[in-house]
Protein backbone atom coordinates (compact mmCIF):
# COMPACT_ATOMS: atom_id res chain seq x y z
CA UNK A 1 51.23 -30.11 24.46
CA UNK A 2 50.69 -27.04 27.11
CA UNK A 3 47.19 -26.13 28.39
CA UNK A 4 47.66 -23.11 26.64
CA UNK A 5 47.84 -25.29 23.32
CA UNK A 6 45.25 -27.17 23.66
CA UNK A 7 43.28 -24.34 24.54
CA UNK A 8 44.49 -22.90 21.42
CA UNK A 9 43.58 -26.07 18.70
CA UNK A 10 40.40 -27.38 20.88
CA UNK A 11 38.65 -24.18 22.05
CA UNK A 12 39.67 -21.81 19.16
CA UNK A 13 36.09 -22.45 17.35
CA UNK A 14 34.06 -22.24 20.72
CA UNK A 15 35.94 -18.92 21.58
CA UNK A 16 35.08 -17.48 17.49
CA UNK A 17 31.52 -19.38 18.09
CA UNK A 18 30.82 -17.58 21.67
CA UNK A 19 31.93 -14.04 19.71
CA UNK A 20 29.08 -14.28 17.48
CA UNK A 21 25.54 -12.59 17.91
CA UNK A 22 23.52 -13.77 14.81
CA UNK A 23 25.83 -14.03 12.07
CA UNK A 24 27.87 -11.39 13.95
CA UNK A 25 31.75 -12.97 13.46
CA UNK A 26 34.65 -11.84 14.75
CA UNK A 27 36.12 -8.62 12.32
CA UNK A 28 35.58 -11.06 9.09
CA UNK A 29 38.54 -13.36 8.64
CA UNK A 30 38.08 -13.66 5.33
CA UNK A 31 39.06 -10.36 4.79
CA UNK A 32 41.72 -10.03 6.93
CA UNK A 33 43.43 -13.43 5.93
CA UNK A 34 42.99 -16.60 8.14
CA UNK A 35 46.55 -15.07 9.82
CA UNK A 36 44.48 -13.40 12.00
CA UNK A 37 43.13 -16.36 14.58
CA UNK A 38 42.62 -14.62 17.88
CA UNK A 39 39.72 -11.42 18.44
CA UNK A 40 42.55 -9.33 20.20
CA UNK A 41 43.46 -6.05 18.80
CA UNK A 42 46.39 -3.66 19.75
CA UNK A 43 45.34 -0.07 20.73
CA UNK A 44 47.54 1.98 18.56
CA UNK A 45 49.35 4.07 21.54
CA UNK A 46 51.62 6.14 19.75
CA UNK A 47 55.30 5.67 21.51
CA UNK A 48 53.89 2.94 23.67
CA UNK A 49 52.98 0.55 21.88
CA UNK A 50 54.83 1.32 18.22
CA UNK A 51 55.99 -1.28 15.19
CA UNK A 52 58.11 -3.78 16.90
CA UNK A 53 54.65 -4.45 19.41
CA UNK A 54 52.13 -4.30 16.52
CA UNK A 55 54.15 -6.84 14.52
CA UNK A 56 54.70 -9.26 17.22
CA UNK A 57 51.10 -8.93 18.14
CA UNK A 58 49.95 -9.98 14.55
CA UNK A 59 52.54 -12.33 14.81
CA UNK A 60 50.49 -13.92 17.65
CA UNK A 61 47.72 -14.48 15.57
CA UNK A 62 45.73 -10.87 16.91
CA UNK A 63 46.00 -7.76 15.02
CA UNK A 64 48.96 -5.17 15.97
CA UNK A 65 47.93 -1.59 15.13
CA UNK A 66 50.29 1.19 15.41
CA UNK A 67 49.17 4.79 16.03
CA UNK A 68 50.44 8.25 16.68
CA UNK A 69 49.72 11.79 17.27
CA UNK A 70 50.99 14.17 14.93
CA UNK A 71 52.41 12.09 12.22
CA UNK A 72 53.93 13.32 8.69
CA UNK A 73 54.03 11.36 6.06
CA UNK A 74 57.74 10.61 6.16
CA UNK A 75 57.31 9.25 9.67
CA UNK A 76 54.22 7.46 9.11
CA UNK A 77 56.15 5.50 5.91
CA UNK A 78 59.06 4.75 8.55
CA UNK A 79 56.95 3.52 11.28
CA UNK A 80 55.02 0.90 8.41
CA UNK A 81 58.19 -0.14 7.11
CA UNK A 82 59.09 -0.64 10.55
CA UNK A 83 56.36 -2.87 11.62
CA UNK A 84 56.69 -4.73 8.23
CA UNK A 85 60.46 -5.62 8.81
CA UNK A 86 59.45 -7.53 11.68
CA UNK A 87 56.88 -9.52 10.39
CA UNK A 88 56.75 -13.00 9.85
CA UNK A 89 54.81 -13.20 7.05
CA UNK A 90 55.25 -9.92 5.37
CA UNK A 91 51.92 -9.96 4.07
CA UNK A 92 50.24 -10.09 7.25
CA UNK A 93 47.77 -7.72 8.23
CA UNK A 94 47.86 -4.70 10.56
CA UNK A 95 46.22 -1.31 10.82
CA UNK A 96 46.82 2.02 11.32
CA UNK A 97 45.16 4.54 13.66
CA UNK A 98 44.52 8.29 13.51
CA UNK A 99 43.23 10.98 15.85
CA UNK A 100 41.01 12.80 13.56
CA UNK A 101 38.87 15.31 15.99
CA UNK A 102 36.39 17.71 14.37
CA UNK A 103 37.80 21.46 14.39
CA UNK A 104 35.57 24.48 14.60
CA UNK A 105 31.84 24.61 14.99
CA UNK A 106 30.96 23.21 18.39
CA UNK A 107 33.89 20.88 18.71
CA UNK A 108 36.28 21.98 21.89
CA UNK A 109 38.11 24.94 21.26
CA UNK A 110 41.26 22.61 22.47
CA UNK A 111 40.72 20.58 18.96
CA UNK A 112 43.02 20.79 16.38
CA UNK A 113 43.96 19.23 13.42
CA UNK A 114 46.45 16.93 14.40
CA UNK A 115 47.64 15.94 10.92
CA UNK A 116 48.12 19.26 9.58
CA UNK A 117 46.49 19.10 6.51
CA UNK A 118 48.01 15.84 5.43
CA UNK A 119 45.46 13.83 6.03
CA UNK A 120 44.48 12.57 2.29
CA UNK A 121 48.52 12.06 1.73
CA UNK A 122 48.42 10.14 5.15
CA UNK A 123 45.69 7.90 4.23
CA UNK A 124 47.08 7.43 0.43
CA UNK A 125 50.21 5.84 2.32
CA UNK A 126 47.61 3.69 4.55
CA UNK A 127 46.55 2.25 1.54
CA UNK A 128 49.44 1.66 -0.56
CA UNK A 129 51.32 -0.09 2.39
CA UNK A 130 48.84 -2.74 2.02
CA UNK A 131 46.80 -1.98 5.39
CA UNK A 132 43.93 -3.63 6.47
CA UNK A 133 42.22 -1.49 9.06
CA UNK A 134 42.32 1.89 8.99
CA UNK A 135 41.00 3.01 12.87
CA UNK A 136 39.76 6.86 13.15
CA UNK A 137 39.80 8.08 16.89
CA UNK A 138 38.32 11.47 18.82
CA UNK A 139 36.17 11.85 15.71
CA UNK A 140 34.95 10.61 12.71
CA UNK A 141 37.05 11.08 9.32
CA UNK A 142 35.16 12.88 5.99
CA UNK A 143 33.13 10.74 3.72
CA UNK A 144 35.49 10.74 1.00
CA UNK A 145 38.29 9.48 3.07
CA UNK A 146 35.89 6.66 4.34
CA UNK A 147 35.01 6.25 0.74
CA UNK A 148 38.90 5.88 -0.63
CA UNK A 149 39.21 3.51 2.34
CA UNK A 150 36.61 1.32 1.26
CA UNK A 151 37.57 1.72 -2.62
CA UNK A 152 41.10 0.37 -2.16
CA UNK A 153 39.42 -2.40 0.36
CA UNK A 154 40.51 -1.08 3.81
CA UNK A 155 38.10 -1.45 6.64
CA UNK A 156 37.21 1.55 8.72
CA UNK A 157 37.19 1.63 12.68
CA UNK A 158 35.71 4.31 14.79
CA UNK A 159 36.64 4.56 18.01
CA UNK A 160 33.87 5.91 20.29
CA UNK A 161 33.07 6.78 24.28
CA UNK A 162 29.43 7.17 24.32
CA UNK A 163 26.54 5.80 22.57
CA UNK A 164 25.74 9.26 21.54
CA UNK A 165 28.62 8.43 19.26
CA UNK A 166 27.40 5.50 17.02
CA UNK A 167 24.42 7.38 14.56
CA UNK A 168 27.25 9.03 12.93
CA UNK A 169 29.55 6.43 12.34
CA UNK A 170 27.17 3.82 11.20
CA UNK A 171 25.58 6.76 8.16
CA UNK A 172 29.37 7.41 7.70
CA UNK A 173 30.03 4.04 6.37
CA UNK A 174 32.04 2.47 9.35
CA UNK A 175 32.44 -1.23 9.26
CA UNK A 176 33.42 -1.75 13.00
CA UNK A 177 32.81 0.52 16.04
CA UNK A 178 35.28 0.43 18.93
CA UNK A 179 33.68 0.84 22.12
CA UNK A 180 35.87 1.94 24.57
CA UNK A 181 34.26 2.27 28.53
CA UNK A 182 35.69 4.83 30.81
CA UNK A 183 37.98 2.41 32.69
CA UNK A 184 40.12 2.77 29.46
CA UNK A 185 43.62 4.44 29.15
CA UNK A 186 44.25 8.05 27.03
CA UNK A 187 41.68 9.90 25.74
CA UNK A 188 38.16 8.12 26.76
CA UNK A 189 34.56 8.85 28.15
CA UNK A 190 33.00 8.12 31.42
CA UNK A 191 30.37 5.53 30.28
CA UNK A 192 31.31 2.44 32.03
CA UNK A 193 32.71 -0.93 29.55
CA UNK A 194 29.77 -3.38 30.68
CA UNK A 195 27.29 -0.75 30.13
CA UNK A 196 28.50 1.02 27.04
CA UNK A 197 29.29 -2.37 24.77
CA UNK A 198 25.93 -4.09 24.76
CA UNK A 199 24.28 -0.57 23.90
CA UNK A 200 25.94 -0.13 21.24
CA UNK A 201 25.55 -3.91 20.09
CA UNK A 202 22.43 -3.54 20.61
CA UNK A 203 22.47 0.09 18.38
CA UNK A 204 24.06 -1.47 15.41
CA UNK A 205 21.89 -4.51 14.93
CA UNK A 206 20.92 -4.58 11.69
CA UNK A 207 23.36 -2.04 9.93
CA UNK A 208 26.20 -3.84 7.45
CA UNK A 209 29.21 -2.80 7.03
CA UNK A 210 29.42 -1.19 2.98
CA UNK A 211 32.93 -2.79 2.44
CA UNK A 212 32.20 -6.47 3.58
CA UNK A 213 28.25 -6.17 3.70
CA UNK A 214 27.99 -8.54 7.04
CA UNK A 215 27.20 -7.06 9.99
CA UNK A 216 28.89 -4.20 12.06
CA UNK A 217 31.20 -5.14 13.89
CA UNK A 218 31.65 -3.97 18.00
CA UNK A 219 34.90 -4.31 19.14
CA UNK A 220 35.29 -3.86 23.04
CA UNK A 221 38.22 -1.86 25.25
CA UNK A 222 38.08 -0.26 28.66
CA UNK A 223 39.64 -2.09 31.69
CA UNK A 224 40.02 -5.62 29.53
CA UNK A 225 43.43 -7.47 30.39
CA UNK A 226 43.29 -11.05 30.11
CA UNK A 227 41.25 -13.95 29.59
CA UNK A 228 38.17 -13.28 31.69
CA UNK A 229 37.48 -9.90 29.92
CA UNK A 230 38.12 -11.29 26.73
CA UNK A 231 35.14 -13.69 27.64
CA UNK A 232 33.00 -11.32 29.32
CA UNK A 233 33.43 -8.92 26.56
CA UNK A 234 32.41 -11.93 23.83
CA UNK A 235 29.25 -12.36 25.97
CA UNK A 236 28.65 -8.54 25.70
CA UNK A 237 27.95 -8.62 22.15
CA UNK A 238 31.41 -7.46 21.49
CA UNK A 239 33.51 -10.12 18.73
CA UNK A 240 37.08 -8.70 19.80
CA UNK A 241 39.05 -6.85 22.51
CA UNK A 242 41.01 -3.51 22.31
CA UNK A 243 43.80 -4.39 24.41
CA UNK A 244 46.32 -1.52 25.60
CA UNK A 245 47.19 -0.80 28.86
CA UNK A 246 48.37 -4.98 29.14
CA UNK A 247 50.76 -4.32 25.96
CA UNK A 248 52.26 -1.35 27.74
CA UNK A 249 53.60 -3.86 29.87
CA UNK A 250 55.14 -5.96 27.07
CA UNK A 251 58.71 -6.33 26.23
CA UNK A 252 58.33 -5.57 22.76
CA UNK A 253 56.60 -2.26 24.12
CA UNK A 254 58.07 1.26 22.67
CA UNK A 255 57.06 2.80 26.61
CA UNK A 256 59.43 4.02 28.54
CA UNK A 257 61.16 2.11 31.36
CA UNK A 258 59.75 4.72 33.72
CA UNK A 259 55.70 4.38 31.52
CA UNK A 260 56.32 0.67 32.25
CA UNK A 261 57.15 1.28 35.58
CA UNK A 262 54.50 3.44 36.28
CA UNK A 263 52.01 0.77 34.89
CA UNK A 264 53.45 -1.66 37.06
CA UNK A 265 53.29 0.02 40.47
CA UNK A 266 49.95 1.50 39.70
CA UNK A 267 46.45 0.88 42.40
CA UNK A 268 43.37 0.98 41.98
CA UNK A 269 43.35 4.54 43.02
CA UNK A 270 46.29 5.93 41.14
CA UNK A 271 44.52 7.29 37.43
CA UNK A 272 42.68 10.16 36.94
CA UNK A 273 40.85 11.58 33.91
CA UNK A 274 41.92 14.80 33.11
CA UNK A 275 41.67 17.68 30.26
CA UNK A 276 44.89 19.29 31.07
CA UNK A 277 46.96 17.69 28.56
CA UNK A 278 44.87 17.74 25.82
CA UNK A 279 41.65 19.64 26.30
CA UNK A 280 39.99 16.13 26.28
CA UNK A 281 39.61 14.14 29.08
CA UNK A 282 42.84 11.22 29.39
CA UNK A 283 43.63 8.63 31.73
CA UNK A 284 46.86 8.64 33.07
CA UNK A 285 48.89 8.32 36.14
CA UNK A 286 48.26 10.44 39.00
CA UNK A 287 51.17 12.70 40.31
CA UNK A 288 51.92 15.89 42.25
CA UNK A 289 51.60 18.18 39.71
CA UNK A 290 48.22 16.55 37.93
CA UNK A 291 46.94 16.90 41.40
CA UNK A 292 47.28 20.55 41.73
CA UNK A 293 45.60 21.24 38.90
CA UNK A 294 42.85 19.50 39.81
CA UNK A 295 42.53 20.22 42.96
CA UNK A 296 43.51 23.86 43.34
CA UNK A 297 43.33 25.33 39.62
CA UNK A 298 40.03 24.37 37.91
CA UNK A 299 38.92 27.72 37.20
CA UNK A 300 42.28 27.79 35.39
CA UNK A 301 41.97 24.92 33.23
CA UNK A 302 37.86 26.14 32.18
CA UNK A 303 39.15 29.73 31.43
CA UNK A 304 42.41 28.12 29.18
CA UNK A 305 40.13 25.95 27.68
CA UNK A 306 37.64 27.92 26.82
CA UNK A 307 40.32 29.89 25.20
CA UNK A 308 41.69 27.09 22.94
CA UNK A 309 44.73 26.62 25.23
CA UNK A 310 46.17 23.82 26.12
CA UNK A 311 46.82 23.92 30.07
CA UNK A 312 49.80 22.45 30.35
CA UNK A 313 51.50 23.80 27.49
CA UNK A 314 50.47 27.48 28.46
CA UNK A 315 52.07 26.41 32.14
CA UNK A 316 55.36 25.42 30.49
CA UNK A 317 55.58 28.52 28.25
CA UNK A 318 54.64 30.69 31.14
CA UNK A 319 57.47 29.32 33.49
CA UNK A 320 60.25 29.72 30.53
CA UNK A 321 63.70 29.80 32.39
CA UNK A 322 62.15 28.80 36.07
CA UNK A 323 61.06 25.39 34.70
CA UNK A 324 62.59 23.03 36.64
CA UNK A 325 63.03 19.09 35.94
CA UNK A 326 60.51 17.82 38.24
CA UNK A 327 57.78 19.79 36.71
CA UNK A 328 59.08 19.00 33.21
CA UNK A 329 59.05 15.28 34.61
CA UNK A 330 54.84 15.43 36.06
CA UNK A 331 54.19 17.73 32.84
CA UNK A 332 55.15 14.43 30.69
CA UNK A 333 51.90 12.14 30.98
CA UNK A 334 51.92 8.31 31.44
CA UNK A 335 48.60 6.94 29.61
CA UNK A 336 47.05 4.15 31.14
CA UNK A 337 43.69 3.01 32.56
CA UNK A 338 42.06 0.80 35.72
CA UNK A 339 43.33 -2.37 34.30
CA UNK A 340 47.08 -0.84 35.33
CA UNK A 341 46.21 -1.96 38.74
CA UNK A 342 46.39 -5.66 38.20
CA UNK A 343 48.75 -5.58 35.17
CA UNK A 344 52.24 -6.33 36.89
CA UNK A 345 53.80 -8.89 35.08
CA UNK A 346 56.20 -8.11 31.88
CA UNK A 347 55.74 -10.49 29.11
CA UNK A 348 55.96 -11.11 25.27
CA UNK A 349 53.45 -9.98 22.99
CA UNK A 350 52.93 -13.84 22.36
CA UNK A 351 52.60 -14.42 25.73
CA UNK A 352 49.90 -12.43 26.54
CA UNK A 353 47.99 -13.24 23.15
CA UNK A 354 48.22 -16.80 24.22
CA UNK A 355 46.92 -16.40 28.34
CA UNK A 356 44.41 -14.45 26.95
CA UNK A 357 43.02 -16.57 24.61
CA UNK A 358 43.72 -19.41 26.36
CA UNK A 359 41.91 -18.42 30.02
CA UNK A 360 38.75 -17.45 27.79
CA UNK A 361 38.08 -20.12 26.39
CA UNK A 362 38.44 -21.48 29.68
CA UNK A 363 36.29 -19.26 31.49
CA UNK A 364 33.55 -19.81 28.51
CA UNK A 365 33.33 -23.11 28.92
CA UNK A 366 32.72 -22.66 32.56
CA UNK A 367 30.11 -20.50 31.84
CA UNK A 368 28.70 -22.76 29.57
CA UNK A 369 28.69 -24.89 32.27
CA UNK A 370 27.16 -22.76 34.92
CA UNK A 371 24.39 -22.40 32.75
CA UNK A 372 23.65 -26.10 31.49
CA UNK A 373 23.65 -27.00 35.36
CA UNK A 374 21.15 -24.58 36.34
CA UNK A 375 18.66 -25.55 33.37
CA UNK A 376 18.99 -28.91 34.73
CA UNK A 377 17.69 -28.20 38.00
């Protein structure tokens, strides 16, 4: 038997038991079927991550979540059907992620509504394709959607930036509340990970979840990658991780050879947040032509934004015939965040599952440790 497998039979309780805060477990088993054995979650990154990585992530014994911007119905069906092909046990659970931001009123001009009026239909396929977590990103979703959710026995994620962030989930009806700190890849805020996850622990003590009716549930992302923010995160308050820049990196990834790379070759200093793709701020991977925006057009990207337009796209439009390839190239974002810099290893979804688990319930034991030698003293 590996260290990895022993880890796996012998510390599998201590890493659940070290996840809890009160009778705070990690995203009730129960519910999602005892298939689900390890508190790491897939970020659902559109392209880069997609079906085949979701499946072999709940395959692992974590929960693969696919998401996308933009989908219609038909593709969301092909995309589940997808991911279900490759399951093991075709019953296993996954989720399903949506970027829902609000649209008029004081939103950002930017905002739109990304599933074009298709969001009931969208959610009616959620539910029919047997889905266990449905996860609602850049904004909340409307009651009744939460409400159908819950009525057909789905759980509800919100992902969220800021603490600012959590009143309106929690009177919404959420069950769990992804925290993601601004180390995080794609569209995040600038509140740090060890700052922003025991806040909002700390903000949703004593709030149930109306599906389940245990407690809330705080799931952490934002520069986590293997098995000592796994356990750091568990000590936060948090009961699971929101892994995605580390799955870019996977072979059963849908990035790019070129996204991978990217990831890969990334430093410490390579990311930037930016608005000029979205009109939100996203993480990606500095280049030439990111740079020039924001170093010599920022007057240009508040006036287009202010507008409702989209930087980039009004660049592309604007240069019609004279766009070249190696703007088209730069104008084609690779989404990642801080952990990029010390994520250079390709492996299986398994894989990583396994290290990860495995090293944290190493590294909480040696915490445990730490701590029993010191009250000794």
């Amino acid at each position: 038997m590996t260290q990895v497998q022993r880890g796996l039979r012998g510390g599998k309780q201590e890493l659940k038991q070290s996840g809890r805060s009160g009778d705070r477990g990690f995203i009730d088993y129960e519910r999602l079927l005892p298939s689900i054995n390890h508190p790491v979650m897939l970020a659902g990154m559109n392209v880069a991550a997609g079906p085949k990585l979701a499946a072999a992530v709940t395959n692992a014994g974590g929960l693969g979540v696919i998401g996308g911007v933009g989908y219609t119905p038909d593709m969301l069906r092909e995309q589940i059907a997808e991911l279900k092909s490759y399951l093991k046990d075709k019953n296993a659970p996954f989720g399903v992620d949506l970027l829902l931001p609000q649209v008029g009123g004081s939103a950002r001009k930017t905002n739109y509504d990304y599933t074009k009026g298709k969001l009931d239909e969208l959610v009616d396929i959620i539910i029919d394709s047997k889905a266990s977590l449905f996860v609602s990103a850049v904004g909340v979703p409307p009651k009744h959607i939460v409400e159908k959710l819950h009525k057909a026995g789905v759980l509800y994620m919100n992902m969220i930036g800021h603490p600012k962030h959590v009143k309106k989930c929690l009177e919404i009806g959420v069950d769990m509340i992804c925290a993601q700190g601004g180390e995080g890849g794609g569209h995040t805020g600038d509140v740090p990970t060890t700052i922003l996850i025991p806040t909002v622990v700390k903000m949703c003590e004593g709030h149930k979840s109306p599906l389940t009716g245990k407690p809330v549930q705080v799931i952490a992302a934002g520069g986590l990658f293997n098995g000592q923010s796994l356990a750091a995160a568990l000590m936060l308050g948090a009961t699971a991780v929101w892994i995605g820049t580390r799955f870019v990196l996977s072979e059963e990834a849908g990035a790019s050879k070129a996204h991978q790379e990217a990831v890969r070759t990334s430093g410490f200093d390579d990311n930037v947040r930016t608005i000029i793709f979205t009109g939100r701020p996203l993480r990606v991977r500095k280049n030439p032509y990111i740079e020039k925006w924001e170093n010599e057009r920022q007057a240009e990207i508040k006036k287009l934004t202010s507008e409702g337009v989209i930087p980039v796209e009004h660049d592309l439009e604007s240069l019609g015939d004279d766009l070249d390839d190696d703007t088209m190239d730069n104008a084609r974002p690779f989404l990642m965040g801080k952990a990029a810099a010390v994520v250079n290893e390709r492996q299986s979804a398994k894989q990583i599952v396994d290290e990860m688990v495995g090293d944290a319930v190493t590294w909480i034991g040696k915490g445990n440790s730490a701590i029993v030698s010191k009250s000794k003293l």
